[in-house]
C-alpha atoms as a PDB file:
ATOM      1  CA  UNK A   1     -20.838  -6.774 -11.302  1.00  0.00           C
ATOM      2  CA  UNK A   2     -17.086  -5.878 -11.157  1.00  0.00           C
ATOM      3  CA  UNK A   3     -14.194  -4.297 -12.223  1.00  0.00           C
ATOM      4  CA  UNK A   4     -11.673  -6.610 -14.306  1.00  0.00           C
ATOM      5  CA  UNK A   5      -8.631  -5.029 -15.565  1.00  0.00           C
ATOM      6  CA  UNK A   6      -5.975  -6.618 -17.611  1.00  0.00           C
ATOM      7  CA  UNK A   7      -2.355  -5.119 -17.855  1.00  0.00           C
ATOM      8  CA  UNK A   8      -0.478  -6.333 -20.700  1.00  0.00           C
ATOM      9  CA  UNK A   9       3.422  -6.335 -20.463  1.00  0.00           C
ATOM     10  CA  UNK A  10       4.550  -2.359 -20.757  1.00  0.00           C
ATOM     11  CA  UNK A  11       1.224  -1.093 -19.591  1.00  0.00           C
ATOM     12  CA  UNK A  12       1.119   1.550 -16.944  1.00  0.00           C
ATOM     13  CA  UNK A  13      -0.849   0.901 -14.200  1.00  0.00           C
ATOM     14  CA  UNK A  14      -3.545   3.819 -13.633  1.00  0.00           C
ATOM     15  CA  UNK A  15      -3.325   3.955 -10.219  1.00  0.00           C
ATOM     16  CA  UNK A  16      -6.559   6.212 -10.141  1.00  0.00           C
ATOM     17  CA  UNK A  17      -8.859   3.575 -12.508  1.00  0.00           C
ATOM     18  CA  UNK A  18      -8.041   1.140  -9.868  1.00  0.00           C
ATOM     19  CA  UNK A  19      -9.162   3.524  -7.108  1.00  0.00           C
ATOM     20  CA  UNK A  20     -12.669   4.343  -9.007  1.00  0.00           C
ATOM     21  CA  UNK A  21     -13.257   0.657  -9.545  1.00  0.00           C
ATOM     22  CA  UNK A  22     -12.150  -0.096  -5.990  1.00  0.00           C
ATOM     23  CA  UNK A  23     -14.543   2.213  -4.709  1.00  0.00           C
ATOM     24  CA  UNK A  24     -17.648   1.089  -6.979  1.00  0.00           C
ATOM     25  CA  UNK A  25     -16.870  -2.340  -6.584  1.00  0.00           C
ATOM     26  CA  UNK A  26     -15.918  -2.721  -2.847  1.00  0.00           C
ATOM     27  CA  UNK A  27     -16.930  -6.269  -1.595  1.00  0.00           C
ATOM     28  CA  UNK A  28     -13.132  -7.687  -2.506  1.00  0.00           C
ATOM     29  CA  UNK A  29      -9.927  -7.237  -4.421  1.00  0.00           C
ATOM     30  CA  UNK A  30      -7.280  -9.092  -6.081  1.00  0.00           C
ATOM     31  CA  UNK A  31      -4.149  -9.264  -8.342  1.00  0.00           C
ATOM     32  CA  UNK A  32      -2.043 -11.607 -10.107  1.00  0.00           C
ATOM     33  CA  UNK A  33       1.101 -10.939 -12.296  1.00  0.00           C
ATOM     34  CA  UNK A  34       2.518 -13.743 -14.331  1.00  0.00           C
ATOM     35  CA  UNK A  35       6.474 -13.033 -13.492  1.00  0.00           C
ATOM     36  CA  UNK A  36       9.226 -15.826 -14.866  1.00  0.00           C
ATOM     37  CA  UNK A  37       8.882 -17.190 -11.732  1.00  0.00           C
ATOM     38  CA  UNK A  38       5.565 -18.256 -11.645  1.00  0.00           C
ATOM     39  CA  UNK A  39       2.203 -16.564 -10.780  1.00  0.00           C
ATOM     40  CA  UNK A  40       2.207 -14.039  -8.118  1.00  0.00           C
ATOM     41  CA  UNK A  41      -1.584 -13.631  -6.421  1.00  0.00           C
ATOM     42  CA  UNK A  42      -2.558 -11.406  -3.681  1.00  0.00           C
ATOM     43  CA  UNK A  43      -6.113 -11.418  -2.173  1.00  0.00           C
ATOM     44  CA  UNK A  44      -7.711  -9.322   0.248  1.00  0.00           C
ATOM     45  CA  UNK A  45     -11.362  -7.198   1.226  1.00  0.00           C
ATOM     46  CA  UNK A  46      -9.813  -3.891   1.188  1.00  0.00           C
ATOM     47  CA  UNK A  47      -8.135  -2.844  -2.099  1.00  0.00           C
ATOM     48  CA  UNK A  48      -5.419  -0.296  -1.055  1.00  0.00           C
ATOM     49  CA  UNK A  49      -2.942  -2.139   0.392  1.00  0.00           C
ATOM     50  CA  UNK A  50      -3.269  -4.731  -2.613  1.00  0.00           C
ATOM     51  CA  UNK A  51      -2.951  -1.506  -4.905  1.00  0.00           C
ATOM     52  CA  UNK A  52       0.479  -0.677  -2.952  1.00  0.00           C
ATOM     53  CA  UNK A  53       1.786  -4.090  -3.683  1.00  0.00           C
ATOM     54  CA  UNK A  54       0.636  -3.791  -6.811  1.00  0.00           C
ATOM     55  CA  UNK A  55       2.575  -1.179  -7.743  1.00  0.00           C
ATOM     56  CA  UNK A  56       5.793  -2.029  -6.197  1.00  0.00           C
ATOM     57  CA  UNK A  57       5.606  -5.528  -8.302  1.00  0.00           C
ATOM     58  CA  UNK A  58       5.149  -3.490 -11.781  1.00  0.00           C
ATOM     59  CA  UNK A  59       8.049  -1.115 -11.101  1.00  0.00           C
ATOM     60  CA  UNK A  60       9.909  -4.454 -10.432  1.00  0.00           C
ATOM     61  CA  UNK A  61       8.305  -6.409 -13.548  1.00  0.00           C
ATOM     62  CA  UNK A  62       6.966  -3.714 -16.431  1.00  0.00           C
ATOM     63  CA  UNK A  63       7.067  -6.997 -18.539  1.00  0.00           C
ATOM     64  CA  UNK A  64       5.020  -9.473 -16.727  1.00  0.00           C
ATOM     65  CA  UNK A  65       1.259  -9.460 -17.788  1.00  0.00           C
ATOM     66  CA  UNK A  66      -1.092  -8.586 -14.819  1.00  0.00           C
ATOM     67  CA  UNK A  67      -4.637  -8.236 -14.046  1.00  0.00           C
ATOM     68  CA  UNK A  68      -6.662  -6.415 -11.195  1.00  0.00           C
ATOM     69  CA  UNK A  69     -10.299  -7.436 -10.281  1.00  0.00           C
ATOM     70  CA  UNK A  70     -12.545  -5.536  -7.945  1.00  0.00           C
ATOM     71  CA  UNK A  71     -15.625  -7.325  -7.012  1.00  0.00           C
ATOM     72  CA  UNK A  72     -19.308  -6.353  -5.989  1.00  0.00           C
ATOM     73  CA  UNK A  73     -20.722  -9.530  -4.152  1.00  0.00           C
ATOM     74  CA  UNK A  74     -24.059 -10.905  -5.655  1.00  0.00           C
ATOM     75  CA  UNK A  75     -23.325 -14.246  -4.221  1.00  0.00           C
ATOM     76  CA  UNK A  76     -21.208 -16.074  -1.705  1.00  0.00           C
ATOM     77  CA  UNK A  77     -20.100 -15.066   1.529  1.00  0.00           C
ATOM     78  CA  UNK A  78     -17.692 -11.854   1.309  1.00  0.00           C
ATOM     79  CA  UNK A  79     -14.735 -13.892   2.390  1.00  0.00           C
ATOM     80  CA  UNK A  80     -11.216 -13.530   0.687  1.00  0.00           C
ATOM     81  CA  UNK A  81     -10.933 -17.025  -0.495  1.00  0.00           C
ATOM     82  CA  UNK A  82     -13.812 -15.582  -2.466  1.00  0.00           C
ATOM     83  CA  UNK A  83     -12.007 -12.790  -4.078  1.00  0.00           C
ATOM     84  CA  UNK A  84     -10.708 -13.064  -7.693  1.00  0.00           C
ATOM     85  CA  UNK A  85      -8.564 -14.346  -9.045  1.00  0.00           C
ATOM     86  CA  UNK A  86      -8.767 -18.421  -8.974  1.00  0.00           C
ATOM     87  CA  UNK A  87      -6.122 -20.664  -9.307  1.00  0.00           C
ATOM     88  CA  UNK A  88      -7.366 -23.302 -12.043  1.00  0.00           C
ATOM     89  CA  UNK A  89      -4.597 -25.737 -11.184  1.00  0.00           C
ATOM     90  CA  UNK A  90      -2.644 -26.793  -8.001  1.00  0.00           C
ATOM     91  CA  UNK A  91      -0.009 -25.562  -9.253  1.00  0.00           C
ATOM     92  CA  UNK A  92      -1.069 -22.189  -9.426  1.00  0.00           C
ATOM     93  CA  UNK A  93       0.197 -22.177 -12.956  1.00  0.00           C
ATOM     94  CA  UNK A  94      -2.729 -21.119 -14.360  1.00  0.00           C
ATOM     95  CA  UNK A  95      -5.478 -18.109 -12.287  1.00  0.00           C
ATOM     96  CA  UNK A  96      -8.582 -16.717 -13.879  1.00  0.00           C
ATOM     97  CA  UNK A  97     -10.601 -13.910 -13.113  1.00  0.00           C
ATOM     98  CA  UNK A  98     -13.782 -12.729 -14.733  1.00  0.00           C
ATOM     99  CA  UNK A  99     -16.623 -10.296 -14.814  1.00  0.00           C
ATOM    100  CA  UNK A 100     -20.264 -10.713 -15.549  1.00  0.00           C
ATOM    101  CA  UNK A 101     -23.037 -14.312 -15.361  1.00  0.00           C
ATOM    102  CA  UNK A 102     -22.162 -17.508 -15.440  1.00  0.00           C
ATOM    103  CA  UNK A 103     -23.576 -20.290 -17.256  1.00  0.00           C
ATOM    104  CA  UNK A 104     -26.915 -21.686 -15.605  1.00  0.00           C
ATOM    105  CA  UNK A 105     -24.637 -24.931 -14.490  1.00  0.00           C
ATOM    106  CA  UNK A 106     -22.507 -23.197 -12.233  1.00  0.00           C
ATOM    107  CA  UNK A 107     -24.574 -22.960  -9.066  1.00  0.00           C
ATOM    108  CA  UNK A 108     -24.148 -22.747  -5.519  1.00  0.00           C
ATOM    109  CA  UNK A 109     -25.665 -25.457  -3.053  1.00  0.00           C
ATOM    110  CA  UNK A 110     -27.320 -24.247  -0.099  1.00  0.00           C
ATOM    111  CA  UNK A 111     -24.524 -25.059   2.629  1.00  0.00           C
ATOM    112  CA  UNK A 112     -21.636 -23.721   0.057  1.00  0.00           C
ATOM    113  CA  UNK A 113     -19.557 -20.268   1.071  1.00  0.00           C
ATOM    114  CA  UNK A 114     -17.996 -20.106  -2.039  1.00  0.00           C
ATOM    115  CA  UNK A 115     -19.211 -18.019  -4.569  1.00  0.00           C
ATOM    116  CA  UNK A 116     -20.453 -18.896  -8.247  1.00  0.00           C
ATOM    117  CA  UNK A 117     -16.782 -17.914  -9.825  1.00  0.00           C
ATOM    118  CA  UNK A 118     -14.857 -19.600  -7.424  1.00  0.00           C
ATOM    119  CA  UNK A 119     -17.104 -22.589  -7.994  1.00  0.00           C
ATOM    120  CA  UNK A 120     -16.993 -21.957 -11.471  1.00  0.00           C
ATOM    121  CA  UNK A 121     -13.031 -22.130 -10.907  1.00  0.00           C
ATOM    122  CA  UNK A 122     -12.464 -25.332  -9.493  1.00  0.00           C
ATOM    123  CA  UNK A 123     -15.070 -27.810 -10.664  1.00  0.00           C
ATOM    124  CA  UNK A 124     -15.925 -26.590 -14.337  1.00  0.00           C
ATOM    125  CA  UNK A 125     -13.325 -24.411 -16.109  1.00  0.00           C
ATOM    126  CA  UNK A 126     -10.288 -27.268 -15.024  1.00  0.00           C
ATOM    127  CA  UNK A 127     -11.921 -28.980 -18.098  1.00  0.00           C
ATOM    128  CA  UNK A 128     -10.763 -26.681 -20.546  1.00  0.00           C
ATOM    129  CA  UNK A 129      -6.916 -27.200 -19.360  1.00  0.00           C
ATOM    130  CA  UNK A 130      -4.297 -26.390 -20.479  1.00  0.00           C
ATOM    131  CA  UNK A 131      -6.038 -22.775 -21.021  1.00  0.00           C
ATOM    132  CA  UNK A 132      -2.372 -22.013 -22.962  1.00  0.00           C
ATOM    133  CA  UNK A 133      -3.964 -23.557 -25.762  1.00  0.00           C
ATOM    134  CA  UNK A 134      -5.811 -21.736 -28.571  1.00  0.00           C
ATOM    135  CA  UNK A 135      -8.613 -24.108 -28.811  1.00  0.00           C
ATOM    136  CA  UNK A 136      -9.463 -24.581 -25.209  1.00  0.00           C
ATOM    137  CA  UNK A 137      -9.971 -21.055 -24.837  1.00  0.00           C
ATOM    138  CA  UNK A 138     -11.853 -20.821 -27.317  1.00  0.00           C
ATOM    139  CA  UNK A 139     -14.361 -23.821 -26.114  1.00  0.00           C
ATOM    140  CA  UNK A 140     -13.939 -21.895 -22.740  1.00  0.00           C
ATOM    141  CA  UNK A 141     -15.167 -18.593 -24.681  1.00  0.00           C
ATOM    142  CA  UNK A 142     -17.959 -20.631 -26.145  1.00  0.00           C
ATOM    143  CA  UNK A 143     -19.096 -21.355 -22.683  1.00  0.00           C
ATOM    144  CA  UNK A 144     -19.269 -18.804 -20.897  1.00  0.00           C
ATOM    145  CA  UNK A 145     -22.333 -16.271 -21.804  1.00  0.00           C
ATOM    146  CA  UNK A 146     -21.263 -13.488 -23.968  1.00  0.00           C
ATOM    147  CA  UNK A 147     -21.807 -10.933 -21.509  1.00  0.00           C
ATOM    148  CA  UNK A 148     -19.199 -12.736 -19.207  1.00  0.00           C
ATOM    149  CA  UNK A 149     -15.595 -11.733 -19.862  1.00  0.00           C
ATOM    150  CA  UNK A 150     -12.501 -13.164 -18.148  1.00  0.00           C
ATOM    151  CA  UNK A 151      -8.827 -12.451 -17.752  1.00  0.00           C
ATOM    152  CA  UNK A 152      -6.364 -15.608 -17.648  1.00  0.00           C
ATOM    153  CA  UNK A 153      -2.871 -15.833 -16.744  1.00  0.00           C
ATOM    154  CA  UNK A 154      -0.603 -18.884 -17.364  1.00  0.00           C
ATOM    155  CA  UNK A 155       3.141 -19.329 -17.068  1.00  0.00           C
ATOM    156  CA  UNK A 156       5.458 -22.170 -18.388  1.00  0.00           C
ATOM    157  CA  UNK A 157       9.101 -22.468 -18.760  1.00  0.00           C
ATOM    158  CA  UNK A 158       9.159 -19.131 -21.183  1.00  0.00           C
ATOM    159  CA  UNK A 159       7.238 -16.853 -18.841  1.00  0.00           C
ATOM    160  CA  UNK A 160       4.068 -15.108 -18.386  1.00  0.00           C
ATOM    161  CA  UNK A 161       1.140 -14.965 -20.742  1.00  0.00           C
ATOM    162  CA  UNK A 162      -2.125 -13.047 -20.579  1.00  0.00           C
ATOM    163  CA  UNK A 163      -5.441 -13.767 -22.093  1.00  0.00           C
ATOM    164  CA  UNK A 164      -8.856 -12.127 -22.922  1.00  0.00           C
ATOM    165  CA  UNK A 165     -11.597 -13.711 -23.293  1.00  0.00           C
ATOM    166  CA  UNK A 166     -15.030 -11.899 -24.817  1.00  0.00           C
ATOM    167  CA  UNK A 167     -12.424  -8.846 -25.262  1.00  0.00           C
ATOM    168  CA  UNK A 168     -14.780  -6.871 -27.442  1.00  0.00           C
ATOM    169  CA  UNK A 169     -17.252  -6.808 -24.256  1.00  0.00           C
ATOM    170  CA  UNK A 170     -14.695  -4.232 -22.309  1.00  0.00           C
ATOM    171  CA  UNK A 171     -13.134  -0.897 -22.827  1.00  0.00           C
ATOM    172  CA  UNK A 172      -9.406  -0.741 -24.177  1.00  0.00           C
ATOM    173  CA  UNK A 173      -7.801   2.847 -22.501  1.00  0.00           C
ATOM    174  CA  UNK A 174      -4.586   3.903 -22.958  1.00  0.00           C
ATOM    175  CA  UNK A 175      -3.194   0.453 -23.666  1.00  0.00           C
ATOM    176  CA  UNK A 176      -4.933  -0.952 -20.503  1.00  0.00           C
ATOM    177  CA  UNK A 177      -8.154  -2.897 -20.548  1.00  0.00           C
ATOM    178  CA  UNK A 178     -11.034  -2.970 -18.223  1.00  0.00           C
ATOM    179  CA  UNK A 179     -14.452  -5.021 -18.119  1.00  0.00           C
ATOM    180  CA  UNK A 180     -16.681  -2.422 -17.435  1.00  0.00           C
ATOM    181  CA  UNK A 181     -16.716   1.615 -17.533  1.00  0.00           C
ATOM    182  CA  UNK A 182     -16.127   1.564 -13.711  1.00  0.00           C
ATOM    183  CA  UNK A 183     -12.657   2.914 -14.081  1.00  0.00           C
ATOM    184  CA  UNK A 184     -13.729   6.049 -15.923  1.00  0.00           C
ATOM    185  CA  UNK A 185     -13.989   9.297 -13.639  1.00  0.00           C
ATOM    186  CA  UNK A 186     -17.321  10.335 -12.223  1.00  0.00           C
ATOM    187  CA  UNK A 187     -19.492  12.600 -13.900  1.00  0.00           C
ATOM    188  CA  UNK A 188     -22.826  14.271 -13.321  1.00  0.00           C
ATOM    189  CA  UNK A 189     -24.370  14.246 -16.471  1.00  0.00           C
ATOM    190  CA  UNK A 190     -27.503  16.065 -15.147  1.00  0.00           C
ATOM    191  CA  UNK A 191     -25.280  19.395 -14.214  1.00  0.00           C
ATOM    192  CA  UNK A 192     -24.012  18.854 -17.908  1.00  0.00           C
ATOM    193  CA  UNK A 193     -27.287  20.487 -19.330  1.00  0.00           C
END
């Protein structure tokens, strides 16, 4: 599993959700923020200097939509060209990350160090392009098992855009919203009782 967390313009990074997640899901971390510029995407196997960066970008761009993923390798070689998120085009125009299975199609062959989301990335989800469009991601959402969410980012000539995808899946927290419960604080619920 893994941590995906989507920022929408305004939100305020939770420095200490990213930490949690980080922690429980160490095997690789990335970021992308969708500035009027174009897509910015970082990469790397240890999360806090990522988080650093991170932070510096959404002082610098509160607007731009962002996401975070923290990953916890099932498959694939722990490499960083492994590490979410994906670039869906050349032009880095469009990067998706997601959380959760994959359809049965999406499959690695024996000799292949990618893993099943970056394969997943560049040979089956460049059919639903342009992903801006309503009713590709919707076909996109129709493929991908409900259990799977996924975070996309586009820009175009008017900015940054964000995009859920099997929203209801994941946990909305104080306008920030996250794949999984790995960004909630620890607790013991046996010393509860």
């Amino acid at each position: 599993m893994s941590l995906l967390t989507y920022l929408p313009a305004g939100a305020v990074l939770d420095e200490g959700a990213i930490r949690r997640g980080s922690y429980t899901n160490p095997d690789g971390h990335g970021f992308a923020v969708a500035a009027a510029e174009g897509i910015i995407i970082r990469r790397a196997l240890a999360y806090q200097s990522l988080l650093r960066d991170l932070e510096v970008l959404r002082r610098e761009l509160p607007r731009a939509p962002a996401l975070f993923h923290s990953l916890r390798a099932t498959q694939g070689w722990g490499i960083v060209d492994n590490c979410h998120p994906f670039a869906i085009d050349h032009h880095h125009d469009t990067v998706i990350a997601q959380d959760g299975p994959l359809p049965r199609q999406v499959h690695q062959r024996r000799t292949d160090l990618r893993s099943k989301a970056r394969i997943a990335a560049e040979e089956f989800i460049p059919a639903f392009e342009p992903l801006s469009w309503r009713r590709n991601r919707v076909d996109l959402e129709r493929w991908l098992p409900r259990d799977c969410t996924a975070v996309i980012l586009t820009h175009d000539a008017f900015g940054g855009l964000g995009y859920l995808i099997h929203e209801d899946v994941g946990t909305w927290h104080e306008g920030v919203w996250y794949s999984s419960n790995d960004f909630q604080p620890y607790t013991d619920d046996a010393a509860a009782t």
